[in-house]
PDB file of N, CA and C in Angstrom:
ATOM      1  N   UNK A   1     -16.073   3.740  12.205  1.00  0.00           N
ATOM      2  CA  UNK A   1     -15.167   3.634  11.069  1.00  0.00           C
ATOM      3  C   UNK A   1     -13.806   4.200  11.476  1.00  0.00           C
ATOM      4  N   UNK A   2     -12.922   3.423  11.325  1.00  0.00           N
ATOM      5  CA  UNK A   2     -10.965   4.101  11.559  1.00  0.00           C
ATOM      6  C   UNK A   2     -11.039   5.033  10.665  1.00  0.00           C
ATOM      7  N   UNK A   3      -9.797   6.258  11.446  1.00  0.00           N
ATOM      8  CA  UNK A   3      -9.629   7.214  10.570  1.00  0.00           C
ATOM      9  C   UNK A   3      -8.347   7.019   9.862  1.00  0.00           C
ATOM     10  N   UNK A   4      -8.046   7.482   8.738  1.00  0.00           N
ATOM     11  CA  UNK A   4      -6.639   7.231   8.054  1.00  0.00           C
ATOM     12  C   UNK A   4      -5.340   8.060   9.089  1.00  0.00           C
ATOM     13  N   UNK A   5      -4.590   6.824   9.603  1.00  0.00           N
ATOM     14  CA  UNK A   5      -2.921   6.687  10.165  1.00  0.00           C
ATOM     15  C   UNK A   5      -2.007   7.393   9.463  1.00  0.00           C
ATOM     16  N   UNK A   6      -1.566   7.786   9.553  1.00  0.00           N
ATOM     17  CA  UNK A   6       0.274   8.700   9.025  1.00  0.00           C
ATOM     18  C   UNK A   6       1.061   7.356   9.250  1.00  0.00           C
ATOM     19  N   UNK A   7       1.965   7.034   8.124  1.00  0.00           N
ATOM     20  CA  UNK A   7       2.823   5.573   8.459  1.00  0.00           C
ATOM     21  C   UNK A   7       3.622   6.442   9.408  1.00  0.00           C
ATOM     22  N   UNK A   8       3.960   7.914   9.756  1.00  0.00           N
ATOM     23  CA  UNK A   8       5.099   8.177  10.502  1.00  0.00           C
ATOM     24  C   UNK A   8       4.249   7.668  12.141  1.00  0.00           C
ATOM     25  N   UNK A   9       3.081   7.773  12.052  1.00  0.00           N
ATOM     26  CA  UNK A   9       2.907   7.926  13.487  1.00  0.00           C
ATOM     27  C   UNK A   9       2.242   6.310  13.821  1.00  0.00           C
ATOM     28  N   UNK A  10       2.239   5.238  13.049  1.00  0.00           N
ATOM     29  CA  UNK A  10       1.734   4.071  13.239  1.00  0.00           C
ATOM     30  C   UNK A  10       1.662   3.229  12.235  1.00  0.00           C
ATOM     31  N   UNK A  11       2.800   1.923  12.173  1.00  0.00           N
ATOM     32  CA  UNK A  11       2.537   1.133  11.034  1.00  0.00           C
ATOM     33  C   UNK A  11       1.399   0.170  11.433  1.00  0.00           C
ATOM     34  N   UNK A  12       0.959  -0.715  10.309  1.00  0.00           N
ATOM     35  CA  UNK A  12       0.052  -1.734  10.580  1.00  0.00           C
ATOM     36  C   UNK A  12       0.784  -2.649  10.703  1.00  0.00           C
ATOM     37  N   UNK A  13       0.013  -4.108  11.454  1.00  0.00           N
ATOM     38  CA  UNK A  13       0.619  -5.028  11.197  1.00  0.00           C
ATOM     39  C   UNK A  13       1.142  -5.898  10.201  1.00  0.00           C
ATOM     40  N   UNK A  14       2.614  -6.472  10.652  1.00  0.00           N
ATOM     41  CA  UNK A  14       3.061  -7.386   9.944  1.00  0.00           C
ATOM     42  C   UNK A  14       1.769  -8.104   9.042  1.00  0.00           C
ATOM     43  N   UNK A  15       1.725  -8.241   7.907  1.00  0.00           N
ATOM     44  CA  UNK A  15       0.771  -8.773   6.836  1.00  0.00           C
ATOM     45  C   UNK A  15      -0.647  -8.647   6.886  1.00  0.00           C
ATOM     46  N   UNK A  16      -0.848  -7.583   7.330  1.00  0.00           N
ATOM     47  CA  UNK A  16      -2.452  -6.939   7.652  1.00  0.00           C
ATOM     48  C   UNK A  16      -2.833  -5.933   6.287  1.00  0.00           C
ATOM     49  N   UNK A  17      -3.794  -6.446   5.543  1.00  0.00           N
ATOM     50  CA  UNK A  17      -4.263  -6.150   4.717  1.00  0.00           C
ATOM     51  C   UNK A  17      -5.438  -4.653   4.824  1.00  0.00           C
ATOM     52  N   UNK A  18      -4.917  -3.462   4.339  1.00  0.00           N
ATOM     53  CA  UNK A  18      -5.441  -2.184   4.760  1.00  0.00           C
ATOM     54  C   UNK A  18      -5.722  -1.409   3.173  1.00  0.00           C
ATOM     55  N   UNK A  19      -6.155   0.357   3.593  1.00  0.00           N
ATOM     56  CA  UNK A  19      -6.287   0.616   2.494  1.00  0.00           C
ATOM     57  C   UNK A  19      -5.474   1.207   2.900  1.00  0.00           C
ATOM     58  N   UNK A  20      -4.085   1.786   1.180  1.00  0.00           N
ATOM     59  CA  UNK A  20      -3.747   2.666   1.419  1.00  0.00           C
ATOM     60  C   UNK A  20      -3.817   3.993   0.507  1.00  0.00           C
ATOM     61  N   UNK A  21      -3.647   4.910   1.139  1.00  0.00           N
ATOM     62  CA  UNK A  21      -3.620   6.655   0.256  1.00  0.00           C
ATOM     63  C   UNK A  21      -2.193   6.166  -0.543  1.00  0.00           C
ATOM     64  N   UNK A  22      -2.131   6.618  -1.527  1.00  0.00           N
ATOM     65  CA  UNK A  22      -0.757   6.624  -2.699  1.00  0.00           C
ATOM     66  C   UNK A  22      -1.244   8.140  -2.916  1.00  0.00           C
ATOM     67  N   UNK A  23      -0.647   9.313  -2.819  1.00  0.00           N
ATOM     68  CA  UNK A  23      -1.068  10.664  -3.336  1.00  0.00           C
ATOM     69  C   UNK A  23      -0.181  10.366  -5.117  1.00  0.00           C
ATOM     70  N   UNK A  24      -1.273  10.737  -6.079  1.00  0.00           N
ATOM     71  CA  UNK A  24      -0.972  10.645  -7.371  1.00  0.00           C
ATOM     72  C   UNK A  24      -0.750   9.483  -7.966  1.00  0.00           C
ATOM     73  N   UNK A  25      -1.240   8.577  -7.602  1.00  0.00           N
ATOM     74  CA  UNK A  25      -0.523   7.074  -7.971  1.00  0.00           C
ATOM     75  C   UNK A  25      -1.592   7.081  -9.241  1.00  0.00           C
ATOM     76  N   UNK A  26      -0.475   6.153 -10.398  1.00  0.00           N
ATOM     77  CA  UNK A  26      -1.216   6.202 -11.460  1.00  0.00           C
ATOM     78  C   UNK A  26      -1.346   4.515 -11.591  1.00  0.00           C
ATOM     79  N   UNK A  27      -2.565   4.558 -12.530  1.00  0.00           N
ATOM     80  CA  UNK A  27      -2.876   2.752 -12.556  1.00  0.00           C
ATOM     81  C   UNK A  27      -2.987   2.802 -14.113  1.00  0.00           C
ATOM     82  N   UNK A  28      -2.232   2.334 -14.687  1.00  0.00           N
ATOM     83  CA  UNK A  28      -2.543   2.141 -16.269  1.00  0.00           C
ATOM     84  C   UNK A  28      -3.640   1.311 -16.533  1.00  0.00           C
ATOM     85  N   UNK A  29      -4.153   1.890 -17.802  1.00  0.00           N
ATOM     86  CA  UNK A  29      -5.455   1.053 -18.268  1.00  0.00           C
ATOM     87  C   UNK A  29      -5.252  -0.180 -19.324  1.00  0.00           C
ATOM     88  N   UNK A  30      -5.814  -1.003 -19.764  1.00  0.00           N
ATOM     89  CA  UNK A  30      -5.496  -1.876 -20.684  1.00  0.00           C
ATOM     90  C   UNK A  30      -5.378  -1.592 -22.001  1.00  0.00           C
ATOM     91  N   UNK A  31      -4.191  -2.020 -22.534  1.00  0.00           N
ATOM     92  CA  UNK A  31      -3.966  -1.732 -24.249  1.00  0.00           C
ATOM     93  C   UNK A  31      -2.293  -1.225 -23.949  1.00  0.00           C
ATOM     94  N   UNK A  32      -2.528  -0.799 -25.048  1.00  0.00           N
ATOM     95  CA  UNK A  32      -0.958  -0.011 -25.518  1.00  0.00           C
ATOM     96  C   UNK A  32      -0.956   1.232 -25.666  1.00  0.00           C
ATOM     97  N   UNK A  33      -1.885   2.158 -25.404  1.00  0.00           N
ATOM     98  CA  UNK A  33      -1.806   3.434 -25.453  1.00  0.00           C
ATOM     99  C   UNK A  33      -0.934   4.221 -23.956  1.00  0.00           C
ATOM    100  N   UNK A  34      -0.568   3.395 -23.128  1.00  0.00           N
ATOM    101  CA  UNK A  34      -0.395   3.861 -21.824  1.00  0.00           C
ATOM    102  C   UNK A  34      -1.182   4.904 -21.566  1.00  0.00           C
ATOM    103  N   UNK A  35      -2.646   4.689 -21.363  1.00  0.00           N
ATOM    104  CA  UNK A  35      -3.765   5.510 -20.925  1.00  0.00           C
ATOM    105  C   UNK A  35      -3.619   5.022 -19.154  1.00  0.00           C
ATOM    106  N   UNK A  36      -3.967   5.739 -18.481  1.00  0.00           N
ATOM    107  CA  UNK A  36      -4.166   6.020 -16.853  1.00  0.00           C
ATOM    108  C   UNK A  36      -5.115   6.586 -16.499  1.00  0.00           C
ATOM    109  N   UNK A  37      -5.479   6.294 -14.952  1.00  0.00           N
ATOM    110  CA  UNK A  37      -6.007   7.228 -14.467  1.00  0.00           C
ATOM    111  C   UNK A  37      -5.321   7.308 -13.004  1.00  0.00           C
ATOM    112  N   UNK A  38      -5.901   8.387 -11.941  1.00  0.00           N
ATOM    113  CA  UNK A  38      -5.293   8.612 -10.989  1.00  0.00           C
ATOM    114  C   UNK A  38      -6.111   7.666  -9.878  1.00  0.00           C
ATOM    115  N   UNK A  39      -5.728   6.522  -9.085  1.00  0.00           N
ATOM    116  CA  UNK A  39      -6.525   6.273  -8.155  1.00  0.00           C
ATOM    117  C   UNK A  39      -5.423   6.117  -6.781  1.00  0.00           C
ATOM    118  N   UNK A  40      -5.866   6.635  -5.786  1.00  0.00           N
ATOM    119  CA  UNK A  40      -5.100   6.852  -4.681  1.00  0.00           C
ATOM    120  C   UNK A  40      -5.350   6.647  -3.794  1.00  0.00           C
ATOM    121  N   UNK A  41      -6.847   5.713  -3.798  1.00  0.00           N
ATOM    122  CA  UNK A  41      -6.826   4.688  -2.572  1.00  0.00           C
ATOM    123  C   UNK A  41      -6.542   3.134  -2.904  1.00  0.00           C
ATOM    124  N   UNK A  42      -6.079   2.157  -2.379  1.00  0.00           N
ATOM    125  CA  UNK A  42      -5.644   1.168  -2.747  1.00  0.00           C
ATOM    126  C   UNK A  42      -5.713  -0.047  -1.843  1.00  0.00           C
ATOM    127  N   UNK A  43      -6.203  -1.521  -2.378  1.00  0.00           N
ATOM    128  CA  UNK A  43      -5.593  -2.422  -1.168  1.00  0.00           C
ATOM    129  C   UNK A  43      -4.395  -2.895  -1.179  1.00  0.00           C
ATOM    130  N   UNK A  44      -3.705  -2.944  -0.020  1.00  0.00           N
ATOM    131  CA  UNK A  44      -2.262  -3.448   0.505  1.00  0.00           C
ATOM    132  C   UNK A  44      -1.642  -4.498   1.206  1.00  0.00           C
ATOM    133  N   UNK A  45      -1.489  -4.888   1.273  1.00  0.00           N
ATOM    134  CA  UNK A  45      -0.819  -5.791   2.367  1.00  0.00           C
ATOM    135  C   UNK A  45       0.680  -5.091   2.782  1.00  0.00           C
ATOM    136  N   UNK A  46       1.056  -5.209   4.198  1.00  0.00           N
ATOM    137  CA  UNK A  46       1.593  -4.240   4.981  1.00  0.00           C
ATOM    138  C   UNK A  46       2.890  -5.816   5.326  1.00  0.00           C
ATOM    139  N   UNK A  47       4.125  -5.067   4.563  1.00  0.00           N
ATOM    140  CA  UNK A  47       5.004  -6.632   4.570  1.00  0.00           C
ATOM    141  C   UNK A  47       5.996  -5.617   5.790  1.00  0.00           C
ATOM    142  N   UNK A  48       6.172  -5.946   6.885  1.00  0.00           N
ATOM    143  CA  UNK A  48       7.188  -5.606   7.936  1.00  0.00           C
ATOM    144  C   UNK A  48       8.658  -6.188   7.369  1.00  0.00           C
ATOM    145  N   UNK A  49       9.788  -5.199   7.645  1.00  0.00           N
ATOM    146  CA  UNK A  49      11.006  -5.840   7.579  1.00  0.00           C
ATOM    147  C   UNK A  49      11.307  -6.287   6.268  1.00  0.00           C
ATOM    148  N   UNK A  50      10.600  -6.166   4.866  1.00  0.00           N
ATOM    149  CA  UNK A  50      10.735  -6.977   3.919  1.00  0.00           C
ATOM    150  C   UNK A  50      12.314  -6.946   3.364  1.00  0.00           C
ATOM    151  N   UNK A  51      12.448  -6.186   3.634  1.00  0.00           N
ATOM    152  CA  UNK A  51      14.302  -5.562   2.739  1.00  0.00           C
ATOM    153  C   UNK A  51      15.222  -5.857   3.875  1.00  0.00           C
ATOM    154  N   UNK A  52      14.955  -6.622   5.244  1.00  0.00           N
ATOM    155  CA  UNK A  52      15.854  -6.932   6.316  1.00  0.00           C
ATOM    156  C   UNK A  52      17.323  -7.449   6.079  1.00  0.00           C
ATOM    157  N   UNK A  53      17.209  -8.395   4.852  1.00  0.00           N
ATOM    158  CA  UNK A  53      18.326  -8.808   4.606  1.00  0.00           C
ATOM    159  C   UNK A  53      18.755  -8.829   3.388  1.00  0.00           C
ATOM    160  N   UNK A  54      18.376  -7.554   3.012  1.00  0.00           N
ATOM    161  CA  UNK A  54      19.291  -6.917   1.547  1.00  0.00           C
ATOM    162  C   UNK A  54      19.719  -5.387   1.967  1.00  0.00           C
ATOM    163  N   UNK A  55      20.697  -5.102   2.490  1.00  0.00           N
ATOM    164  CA  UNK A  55      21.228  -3.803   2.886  1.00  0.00           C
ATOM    165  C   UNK A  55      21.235  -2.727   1.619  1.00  0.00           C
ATOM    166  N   UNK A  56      21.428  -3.418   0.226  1.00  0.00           N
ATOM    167  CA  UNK A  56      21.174  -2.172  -0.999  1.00  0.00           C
ATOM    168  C   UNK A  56      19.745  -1.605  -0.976  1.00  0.00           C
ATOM    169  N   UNK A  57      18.638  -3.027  -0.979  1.00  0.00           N
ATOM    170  CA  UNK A  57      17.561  -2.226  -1.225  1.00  0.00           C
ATOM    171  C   UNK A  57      17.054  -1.705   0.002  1.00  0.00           C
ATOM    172  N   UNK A  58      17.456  -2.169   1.181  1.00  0.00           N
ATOM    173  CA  UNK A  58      16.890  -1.188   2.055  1.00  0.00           C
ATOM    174  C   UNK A  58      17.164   0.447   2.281  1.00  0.00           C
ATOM    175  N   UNK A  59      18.583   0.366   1.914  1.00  0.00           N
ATOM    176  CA  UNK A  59      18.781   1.293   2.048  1.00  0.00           C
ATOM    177  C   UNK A  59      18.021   2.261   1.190  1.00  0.00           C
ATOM    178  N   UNK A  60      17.807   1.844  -0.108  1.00  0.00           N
ATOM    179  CA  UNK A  60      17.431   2.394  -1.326  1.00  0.00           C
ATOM    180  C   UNK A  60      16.106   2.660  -1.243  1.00  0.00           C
ATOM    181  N   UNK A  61      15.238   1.278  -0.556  1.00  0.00           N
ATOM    182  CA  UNK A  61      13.386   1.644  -0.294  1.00  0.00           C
ATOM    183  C   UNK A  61      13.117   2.067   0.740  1.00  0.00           C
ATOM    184  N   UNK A  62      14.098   1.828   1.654  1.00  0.00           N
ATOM    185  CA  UNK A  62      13.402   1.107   3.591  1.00  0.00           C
ATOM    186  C   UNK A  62      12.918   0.250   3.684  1.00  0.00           C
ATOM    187  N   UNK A  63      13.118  -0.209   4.990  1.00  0.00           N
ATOM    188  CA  UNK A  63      13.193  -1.728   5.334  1.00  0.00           C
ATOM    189  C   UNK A  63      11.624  -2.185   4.582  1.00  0.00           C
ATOM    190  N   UNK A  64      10.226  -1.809   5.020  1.00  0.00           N
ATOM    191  CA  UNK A  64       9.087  -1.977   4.519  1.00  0.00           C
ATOM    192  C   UNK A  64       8.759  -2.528   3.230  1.00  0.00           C
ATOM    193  N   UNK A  65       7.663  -2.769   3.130  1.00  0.00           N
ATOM    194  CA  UNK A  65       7.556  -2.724   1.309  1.00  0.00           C
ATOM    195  C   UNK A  65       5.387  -3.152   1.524  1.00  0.00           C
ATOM    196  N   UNK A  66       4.797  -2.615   0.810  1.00  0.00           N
ATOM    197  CA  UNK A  66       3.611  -2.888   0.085  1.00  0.00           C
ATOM    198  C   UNK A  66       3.355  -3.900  -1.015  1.00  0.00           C
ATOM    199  N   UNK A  67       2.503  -5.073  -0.367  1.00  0.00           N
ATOM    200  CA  UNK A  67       2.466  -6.128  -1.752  1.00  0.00           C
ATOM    201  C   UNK A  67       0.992  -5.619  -2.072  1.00  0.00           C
ATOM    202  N   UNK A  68       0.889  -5.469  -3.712  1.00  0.00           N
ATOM    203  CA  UNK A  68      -0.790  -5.078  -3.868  1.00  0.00           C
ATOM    204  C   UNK A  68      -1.775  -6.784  -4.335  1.00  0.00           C
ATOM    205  N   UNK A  69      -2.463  -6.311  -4.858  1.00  0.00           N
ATOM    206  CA  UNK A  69      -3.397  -7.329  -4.951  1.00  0.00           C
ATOM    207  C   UNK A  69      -3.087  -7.212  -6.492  1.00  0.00           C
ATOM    208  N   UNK A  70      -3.137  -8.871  -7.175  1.00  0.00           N
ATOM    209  CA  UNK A  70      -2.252  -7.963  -8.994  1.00  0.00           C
ATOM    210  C   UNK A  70      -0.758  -7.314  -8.911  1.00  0.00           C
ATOM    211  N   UNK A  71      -1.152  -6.894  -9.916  1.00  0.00           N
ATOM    212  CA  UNK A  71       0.416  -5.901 -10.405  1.00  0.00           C
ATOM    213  C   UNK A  71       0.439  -4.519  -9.313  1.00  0.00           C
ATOM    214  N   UNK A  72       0.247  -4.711  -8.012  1.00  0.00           N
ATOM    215  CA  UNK A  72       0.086  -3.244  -7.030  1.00  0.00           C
ATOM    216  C   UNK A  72       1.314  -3.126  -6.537  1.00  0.00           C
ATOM    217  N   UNK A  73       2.180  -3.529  -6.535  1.00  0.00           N
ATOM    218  CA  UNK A  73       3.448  -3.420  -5.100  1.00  0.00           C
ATOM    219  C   UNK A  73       3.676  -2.310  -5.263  1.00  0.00           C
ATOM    220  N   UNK A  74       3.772  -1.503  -4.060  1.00  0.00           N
ATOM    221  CA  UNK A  74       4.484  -0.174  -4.015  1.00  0.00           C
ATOM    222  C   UNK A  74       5.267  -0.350  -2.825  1.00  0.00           C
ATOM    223  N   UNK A  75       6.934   0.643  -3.291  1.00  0.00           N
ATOM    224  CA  UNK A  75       7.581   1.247  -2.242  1.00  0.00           C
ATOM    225  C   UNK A  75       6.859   1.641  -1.201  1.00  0.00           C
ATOM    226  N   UNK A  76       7.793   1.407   0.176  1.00  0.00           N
ATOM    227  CA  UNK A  76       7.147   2.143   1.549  1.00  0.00           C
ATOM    228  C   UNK A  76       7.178   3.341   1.679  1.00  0.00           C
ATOM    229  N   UNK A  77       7.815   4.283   0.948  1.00  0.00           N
ATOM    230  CA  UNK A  77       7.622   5.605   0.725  1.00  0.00           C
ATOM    231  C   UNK A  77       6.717   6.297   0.024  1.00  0.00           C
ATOM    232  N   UNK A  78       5.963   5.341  -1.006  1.00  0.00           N
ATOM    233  CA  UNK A  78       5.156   5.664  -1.952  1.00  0.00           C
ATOM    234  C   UNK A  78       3.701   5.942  -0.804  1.00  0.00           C
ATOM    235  N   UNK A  79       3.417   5.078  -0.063  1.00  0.00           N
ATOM    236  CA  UNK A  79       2.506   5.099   0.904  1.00  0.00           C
ATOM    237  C   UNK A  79       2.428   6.070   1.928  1.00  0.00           C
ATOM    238  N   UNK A  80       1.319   6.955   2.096  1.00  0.00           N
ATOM    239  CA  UNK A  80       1.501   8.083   3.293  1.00  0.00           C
ATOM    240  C   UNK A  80       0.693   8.038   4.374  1.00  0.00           C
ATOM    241  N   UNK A  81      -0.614   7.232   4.123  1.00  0.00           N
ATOM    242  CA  UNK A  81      -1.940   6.975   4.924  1.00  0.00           C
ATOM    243  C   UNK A  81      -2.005   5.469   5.434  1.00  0.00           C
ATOM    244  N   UNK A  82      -2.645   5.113   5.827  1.00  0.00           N
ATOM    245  CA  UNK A  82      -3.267   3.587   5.732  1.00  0.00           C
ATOM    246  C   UNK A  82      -4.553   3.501   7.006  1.00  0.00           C
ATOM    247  N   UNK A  83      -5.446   2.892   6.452  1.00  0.00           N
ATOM    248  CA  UNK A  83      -6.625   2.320   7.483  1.00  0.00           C
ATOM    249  C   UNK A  83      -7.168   1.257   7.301  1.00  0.00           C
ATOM    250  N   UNK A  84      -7.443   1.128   8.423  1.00  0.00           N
ATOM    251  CA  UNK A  84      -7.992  -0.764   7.791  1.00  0.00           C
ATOM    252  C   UNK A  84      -8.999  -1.038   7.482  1.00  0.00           C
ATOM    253  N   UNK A  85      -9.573  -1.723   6.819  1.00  0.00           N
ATOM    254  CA  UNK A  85     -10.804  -2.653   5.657  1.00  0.00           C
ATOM    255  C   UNK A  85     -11.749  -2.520   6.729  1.00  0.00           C
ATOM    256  N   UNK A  86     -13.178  -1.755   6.455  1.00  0.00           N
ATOM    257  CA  UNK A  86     -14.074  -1.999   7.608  1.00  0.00           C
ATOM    258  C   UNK A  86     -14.764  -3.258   7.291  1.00  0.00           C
ATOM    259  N   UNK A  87     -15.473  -3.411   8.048  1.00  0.00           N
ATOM    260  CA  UNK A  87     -16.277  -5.252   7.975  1.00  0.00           C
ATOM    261  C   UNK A  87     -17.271  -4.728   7.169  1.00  0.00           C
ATOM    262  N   UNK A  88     -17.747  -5.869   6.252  1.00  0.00           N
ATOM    263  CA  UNK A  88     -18.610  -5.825   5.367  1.00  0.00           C
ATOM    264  C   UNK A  88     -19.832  -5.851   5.749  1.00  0.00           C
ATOM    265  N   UNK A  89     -21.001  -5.618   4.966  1.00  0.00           N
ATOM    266  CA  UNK A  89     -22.559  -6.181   6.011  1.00  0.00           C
ATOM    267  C   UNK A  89     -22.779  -7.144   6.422  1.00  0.00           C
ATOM    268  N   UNK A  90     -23.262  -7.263   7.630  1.00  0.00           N
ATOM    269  CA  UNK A  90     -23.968  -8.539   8.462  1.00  0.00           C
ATOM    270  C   UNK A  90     -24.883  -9.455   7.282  1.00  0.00           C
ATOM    271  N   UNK A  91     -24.718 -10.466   7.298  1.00  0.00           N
ATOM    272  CA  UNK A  91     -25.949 -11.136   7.051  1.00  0.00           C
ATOM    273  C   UNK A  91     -27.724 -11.119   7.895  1.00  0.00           C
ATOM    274  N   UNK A  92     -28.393 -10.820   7.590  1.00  0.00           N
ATOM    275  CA  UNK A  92     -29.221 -11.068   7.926  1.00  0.00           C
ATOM    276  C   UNK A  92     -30.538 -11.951   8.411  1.00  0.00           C
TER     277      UNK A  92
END
């Protein structure tokens, strides 16, 4: 099993789908109460370069960006971990 990466010390690949740590990330629940809970592992897709050719928001996010699965996108700063999806069970 991979151990969880530091984005400082290793990004994933261009559009490689991983988990990532969000420390405190909140996921709202359904309705109108803005009820949450805390979940802070997540799936991602790992977009390289996404802000390459918008100099405001890069500057503003960094170049990176996280597309989630649904309503997930997070900033590349929001992200501190990432490891990748282990393989599921064999068939038998």
């Amino acid at each position: 099993m991979s151990l969880w990466v530091k984005i400082n010390d290793r990004l994933p690949d261009n559009n490689q789908r991983v988990l990532a740590f969000i420390p405190e990330n909140k996921v709202f629940l359904p309705g109108m109460q803005l009820d949450f809970e805390i979940r802070e592992i997540v799936v991602l897709h790992f977009r390289e370069n996404f802000y390459a050719e918008n100099a405001n928001k890069k500057e503003k996010y960094g170049p990176h960006f996280w597309s989630g699965e649904g309503n997930s996108n997070h900033f590349f700063k929001d992200v501190t971990h990432w490891k990748t999806i282990p393989d599921g069970p064999q068939k038998t």
